[in-house]
C-alpha atoms as a PDB file:
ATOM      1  CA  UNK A   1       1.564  -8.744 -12.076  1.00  0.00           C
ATOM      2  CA  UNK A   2      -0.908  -6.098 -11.461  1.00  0.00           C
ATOM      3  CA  UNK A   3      -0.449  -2.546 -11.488  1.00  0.00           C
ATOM      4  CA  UNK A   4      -0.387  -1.158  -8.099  1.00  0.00           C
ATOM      5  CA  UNK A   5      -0.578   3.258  -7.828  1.00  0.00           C
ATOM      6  CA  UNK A   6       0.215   2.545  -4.029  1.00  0.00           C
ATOM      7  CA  UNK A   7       2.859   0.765  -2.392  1.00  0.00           C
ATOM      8  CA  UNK A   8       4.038   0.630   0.675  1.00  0.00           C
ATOM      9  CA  UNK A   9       7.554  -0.666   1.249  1.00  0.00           C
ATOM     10  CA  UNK A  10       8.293  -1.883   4.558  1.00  0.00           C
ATOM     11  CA  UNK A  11      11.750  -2.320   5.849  1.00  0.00           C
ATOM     12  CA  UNK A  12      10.201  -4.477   9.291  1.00  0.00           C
ATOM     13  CA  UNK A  13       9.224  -7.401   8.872  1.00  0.00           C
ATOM     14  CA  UNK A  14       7.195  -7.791  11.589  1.00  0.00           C
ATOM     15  CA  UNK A  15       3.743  -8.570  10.714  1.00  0.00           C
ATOM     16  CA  UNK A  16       1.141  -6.289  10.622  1.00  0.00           C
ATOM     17  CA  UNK A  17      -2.568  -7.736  11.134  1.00  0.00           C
ATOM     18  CA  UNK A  18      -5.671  -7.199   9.205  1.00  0.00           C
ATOM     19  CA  UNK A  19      -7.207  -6.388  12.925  1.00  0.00           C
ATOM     20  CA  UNK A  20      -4.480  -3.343  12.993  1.00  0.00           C
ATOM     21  CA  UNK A  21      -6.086  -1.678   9.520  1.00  0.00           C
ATOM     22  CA  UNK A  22      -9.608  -2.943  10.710  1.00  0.00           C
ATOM     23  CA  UNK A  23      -9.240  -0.924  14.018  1.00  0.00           C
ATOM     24  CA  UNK A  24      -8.488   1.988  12.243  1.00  0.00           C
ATOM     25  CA  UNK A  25     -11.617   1.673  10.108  1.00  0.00           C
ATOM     26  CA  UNK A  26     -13.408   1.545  13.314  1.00  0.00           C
ATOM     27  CA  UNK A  27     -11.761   4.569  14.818  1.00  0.00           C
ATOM     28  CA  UNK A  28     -12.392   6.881  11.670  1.00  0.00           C
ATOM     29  CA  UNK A  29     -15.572   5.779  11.515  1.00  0.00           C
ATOM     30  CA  UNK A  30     -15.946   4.453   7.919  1.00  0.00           C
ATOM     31  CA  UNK A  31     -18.845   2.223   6.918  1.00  0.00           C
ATOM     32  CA  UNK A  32     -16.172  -0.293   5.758  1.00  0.00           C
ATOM     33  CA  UNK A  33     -14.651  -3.933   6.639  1.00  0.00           C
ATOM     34  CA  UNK A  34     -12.130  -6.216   4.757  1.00  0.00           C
ATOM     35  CA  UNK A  35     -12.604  -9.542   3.386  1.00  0.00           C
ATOM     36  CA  UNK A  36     -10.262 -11.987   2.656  1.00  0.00           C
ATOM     37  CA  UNK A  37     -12.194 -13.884  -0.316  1.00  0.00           C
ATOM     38  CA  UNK A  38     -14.413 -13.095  -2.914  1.00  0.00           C
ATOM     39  CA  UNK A  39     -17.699 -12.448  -1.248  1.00  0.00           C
ATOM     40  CA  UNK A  40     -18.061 -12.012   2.678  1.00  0.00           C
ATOM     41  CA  UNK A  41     -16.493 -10.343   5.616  1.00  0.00           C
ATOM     42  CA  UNK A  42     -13.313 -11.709   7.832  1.00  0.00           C
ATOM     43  CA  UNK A  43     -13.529 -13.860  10.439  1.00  0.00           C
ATOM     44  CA  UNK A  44     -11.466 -12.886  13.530  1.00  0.00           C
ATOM     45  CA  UNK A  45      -8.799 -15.835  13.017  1.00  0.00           C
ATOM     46  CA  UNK A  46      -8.706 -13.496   9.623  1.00  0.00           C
ATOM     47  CA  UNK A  47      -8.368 -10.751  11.064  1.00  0.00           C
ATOM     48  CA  UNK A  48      -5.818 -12.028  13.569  1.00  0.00           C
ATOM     49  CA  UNK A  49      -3.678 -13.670  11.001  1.00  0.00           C
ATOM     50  CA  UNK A  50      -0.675 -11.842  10.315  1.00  0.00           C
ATOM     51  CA  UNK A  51       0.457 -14.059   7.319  1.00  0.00           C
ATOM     52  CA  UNK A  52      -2.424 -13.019   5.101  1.00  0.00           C
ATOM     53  CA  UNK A  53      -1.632 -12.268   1.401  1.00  0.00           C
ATOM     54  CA  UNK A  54      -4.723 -10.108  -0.073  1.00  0.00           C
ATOM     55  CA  UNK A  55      -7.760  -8.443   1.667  1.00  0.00           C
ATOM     56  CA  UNK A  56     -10.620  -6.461  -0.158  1.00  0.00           C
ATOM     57  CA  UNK A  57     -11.657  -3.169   1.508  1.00  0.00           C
ATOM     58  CA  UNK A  58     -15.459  -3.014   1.416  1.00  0.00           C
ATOM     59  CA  UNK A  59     -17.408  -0.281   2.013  1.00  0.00           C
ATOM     60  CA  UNK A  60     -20.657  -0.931   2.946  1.00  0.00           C
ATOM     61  CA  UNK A  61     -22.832   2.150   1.989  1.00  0.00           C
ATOM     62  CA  UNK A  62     -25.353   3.275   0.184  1.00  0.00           C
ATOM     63  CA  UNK A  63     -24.736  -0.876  -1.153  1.00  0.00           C
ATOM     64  CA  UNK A  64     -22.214  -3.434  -0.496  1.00  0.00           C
ATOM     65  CA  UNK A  65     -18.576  -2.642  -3.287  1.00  0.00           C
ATOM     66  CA  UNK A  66     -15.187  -3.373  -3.097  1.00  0.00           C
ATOM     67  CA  UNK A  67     -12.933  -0.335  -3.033  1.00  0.00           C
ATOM     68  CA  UNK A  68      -9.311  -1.670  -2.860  1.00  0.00           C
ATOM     69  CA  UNK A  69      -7.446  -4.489  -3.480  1.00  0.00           C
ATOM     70  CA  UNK A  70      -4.531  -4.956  -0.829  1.00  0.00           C
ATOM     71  CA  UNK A  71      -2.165  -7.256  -1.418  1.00  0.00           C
ATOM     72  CA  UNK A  72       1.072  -8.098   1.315  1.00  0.00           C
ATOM     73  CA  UNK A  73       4.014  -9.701  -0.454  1.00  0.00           C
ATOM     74  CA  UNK A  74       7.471 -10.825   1.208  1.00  0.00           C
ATOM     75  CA  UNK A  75      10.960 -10.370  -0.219  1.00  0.00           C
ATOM     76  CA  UNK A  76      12.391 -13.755  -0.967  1.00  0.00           C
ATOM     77  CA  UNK A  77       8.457 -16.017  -0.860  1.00  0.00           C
ATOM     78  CA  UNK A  78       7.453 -13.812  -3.380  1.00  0.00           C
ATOM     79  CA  UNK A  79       8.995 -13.048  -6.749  1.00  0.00           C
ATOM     80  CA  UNK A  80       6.364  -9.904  -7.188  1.00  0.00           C
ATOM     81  CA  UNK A  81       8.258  -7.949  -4.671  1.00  0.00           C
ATOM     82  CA  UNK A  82      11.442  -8.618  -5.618  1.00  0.00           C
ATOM     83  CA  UNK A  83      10.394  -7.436  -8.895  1.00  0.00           C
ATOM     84  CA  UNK A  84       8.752  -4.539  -7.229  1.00  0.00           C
ATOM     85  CA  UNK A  85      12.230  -3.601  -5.303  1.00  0.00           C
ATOM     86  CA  UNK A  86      14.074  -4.125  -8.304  1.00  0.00           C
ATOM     87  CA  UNK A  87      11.947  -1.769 -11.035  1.00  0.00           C
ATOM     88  CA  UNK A  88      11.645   1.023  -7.973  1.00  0.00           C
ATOM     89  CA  UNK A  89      15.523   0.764  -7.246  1.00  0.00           C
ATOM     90  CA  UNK A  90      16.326   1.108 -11.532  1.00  0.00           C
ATOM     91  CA  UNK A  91      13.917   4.116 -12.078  1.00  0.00           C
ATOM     92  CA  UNK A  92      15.935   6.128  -9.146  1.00  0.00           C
ATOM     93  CA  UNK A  93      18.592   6.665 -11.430  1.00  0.00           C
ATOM     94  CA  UNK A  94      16.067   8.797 -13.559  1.00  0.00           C
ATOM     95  CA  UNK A  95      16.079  10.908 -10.508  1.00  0.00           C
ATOM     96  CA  UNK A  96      18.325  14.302 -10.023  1.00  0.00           C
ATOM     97  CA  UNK A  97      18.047  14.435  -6.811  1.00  0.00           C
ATOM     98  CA  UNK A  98      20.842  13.192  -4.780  1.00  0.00           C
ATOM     99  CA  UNK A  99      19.476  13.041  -1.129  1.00  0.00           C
ATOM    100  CA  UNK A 100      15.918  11.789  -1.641  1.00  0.00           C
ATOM    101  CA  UNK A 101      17.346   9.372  -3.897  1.00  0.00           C
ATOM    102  CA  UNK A 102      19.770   7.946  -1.239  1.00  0.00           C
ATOM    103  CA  UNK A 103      17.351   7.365   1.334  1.00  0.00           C
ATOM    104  CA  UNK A 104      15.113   5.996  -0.689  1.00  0.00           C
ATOM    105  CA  UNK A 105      17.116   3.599  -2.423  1.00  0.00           C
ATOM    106  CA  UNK A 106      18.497   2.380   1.323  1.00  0.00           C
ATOM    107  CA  UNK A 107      14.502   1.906   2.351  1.00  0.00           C
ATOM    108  CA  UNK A 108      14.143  -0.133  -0.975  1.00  0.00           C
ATOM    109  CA  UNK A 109      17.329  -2.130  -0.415  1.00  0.00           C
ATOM    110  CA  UNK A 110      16.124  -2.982   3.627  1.00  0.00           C
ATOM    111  CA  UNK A 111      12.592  -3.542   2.484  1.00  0.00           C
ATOM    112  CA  UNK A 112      10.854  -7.036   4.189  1.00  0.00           C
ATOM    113  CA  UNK A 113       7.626  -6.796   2.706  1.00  0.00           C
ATOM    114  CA  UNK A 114       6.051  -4.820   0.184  1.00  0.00           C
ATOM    115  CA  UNK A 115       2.141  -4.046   0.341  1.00  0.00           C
ATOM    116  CA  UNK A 116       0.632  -3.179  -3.034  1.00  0.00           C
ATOM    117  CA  UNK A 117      -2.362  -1.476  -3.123  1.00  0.00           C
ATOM    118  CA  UNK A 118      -4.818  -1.666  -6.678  1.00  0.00           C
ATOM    119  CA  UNK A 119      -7.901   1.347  -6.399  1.00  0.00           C
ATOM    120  CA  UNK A 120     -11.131  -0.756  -7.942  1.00  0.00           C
ATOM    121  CA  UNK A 121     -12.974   0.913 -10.071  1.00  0.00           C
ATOM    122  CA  UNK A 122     -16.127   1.514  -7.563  1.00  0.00           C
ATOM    123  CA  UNK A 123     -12.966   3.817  -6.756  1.00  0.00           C
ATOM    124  CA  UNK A 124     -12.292   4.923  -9.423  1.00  0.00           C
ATOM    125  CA  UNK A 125     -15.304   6.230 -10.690  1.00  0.00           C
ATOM    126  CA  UNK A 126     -16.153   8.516  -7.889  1.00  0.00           C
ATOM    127  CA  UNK A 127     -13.277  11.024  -6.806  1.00  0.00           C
ATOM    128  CA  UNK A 128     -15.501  12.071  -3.618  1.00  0.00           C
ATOM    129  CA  UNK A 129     -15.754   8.665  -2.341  1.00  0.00           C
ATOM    130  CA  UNK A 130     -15.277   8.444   1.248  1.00  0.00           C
ATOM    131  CA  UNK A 131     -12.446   5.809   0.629  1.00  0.00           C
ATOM    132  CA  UNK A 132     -10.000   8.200  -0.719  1.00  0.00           C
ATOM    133  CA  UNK A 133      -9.061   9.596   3.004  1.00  0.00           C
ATOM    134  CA  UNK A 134      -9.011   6.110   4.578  1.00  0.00           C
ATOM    135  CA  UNK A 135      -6.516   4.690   1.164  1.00  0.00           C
ATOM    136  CA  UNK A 136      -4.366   7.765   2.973  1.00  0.00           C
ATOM    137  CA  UNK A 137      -4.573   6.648   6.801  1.00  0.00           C
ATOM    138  CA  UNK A 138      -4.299   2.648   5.710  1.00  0.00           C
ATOM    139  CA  UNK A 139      -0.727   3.399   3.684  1.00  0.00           C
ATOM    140  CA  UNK A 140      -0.088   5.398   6.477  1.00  0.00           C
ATOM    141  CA  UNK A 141      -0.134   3.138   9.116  1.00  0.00           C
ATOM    142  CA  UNK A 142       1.572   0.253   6.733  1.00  0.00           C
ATOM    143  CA  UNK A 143       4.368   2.627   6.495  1.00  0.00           C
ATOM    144  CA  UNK A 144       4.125   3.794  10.276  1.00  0.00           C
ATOM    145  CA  UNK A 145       4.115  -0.368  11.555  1.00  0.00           C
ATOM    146  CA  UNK A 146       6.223  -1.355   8.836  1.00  0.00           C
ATOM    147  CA  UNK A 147       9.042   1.597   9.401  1.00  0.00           C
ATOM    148  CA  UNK A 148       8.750   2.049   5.721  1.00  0.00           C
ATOM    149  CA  UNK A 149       8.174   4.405   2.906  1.00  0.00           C
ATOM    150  CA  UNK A 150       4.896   5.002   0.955  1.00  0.00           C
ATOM    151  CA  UNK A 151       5.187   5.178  -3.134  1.00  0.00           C
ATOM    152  CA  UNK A 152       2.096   7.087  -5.010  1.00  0.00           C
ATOM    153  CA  UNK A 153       2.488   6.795  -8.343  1.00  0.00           C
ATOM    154  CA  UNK A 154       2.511  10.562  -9.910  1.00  0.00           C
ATOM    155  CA  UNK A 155       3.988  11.691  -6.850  1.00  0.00           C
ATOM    156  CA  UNK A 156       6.632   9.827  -5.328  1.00  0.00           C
ATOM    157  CA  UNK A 157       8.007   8.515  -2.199  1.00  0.00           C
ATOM    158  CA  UNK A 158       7.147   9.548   1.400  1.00  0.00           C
ATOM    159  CA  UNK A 159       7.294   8.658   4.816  1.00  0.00           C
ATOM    160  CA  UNK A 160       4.490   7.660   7.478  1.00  0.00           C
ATOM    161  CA  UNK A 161       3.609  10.846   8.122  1.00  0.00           C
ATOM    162  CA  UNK A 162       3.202  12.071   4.368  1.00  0.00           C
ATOM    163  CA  UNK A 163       5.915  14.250   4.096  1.00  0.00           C
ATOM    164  CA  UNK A 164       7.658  14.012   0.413  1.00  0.00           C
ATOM    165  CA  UNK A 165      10.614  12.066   0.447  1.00  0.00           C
ATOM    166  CA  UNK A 166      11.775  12.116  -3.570  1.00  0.00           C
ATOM    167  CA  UNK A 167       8.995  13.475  -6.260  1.00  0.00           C
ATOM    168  CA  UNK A 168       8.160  11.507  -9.237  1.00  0.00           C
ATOM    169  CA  UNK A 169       9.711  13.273 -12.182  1.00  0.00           C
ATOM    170  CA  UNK A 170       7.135  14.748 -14.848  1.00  0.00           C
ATOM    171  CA  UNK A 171       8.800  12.677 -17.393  1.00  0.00           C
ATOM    172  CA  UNK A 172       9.554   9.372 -15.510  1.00  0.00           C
ATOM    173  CA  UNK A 173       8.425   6.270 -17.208  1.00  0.00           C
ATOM    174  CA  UNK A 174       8.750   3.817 -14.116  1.00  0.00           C
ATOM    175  CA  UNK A 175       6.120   1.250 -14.160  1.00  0.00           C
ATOM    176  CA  UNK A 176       4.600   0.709 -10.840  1.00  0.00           C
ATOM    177  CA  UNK A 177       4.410  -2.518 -11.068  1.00  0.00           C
END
């Protein structure tokens, strides 16, 4: 399984379409589409299809380079989120506190589908890259259509609208999965 520093964990599991996260590319303006294989852009019926399993983010400027790696997996069809669910649910107990614990341990325990998010290392490699906002308004509206929770690793778990939810203790040793 791949390591994934973003996850979103939704507790709906109604479908959310490619076209939803494309449209949002379109109204921030970023020089970016997804693909759903290797090499190429998505078709509509792509687009459209709310069953998809993994999409590339591409951004398109100054050259062509994949950004992120988004992956949707669904509790019960696929064994990498229940694994997810499981190893976020154990390393709560490493947690002290009480109340962001409890909620999120009843959004883990109600998650649907679980959307894990790898940062390529076009990414990676260049912490001004215009990506970085749109990784934040993509996980955002996951969470938002999803009615879910958003896990960064190093910081922790918050809701749609960013706001901290439990922190990621200093010396936590959860793997992300």
């Amino acid at each position: 399984m791949s390591d994934y520093p973003l996850i979103v964990f939704a507790t709906s599991s109604a479908p959310v379409p490619l076209a939803a996260l494309y449209d949002l590319l379109v109204t921030e303006g970023a020089p970016a589409n997804f693909g759903v294989d290797i090499a190429g852009e998505a078709t509509e019926e792509e687009l459209n299809d709310p069953n998809w399993e993994a999409a590339f983010l591409r951004w398109l400027e100054p050259e062509i380079h994949d950004v992120l790696l988004i992956e949707r997996m669904v509790r019960a069809e696929d064994e990498d989120a229940d694994l997810l669910v499981g190893t976020h649910s154990a390393g709560l107990l490493l947690s002290t506190d009480t109340a962001g614990r409890m909620i999120v341990a009843d959004a883990l325990m109600r998650t649907q589908v679980v959307y894990g998010v790898q940062i390529l290392p076009a990414m990676i490699a260049d912490e001004d890259h215009g990506a970085w906002e749109i990784l934040d308004a993509l996980a955002s509206l996951l969470a938002r259509a999803g009615e879910g929770l958003v896990y960064a690793e190093a910081e922790g778990y918050c809701d749609a609208d960013g706001e901290l939810m439990l922190a990621e203790d200093e010396g936590d040793e959860r793997v992300s999965g």
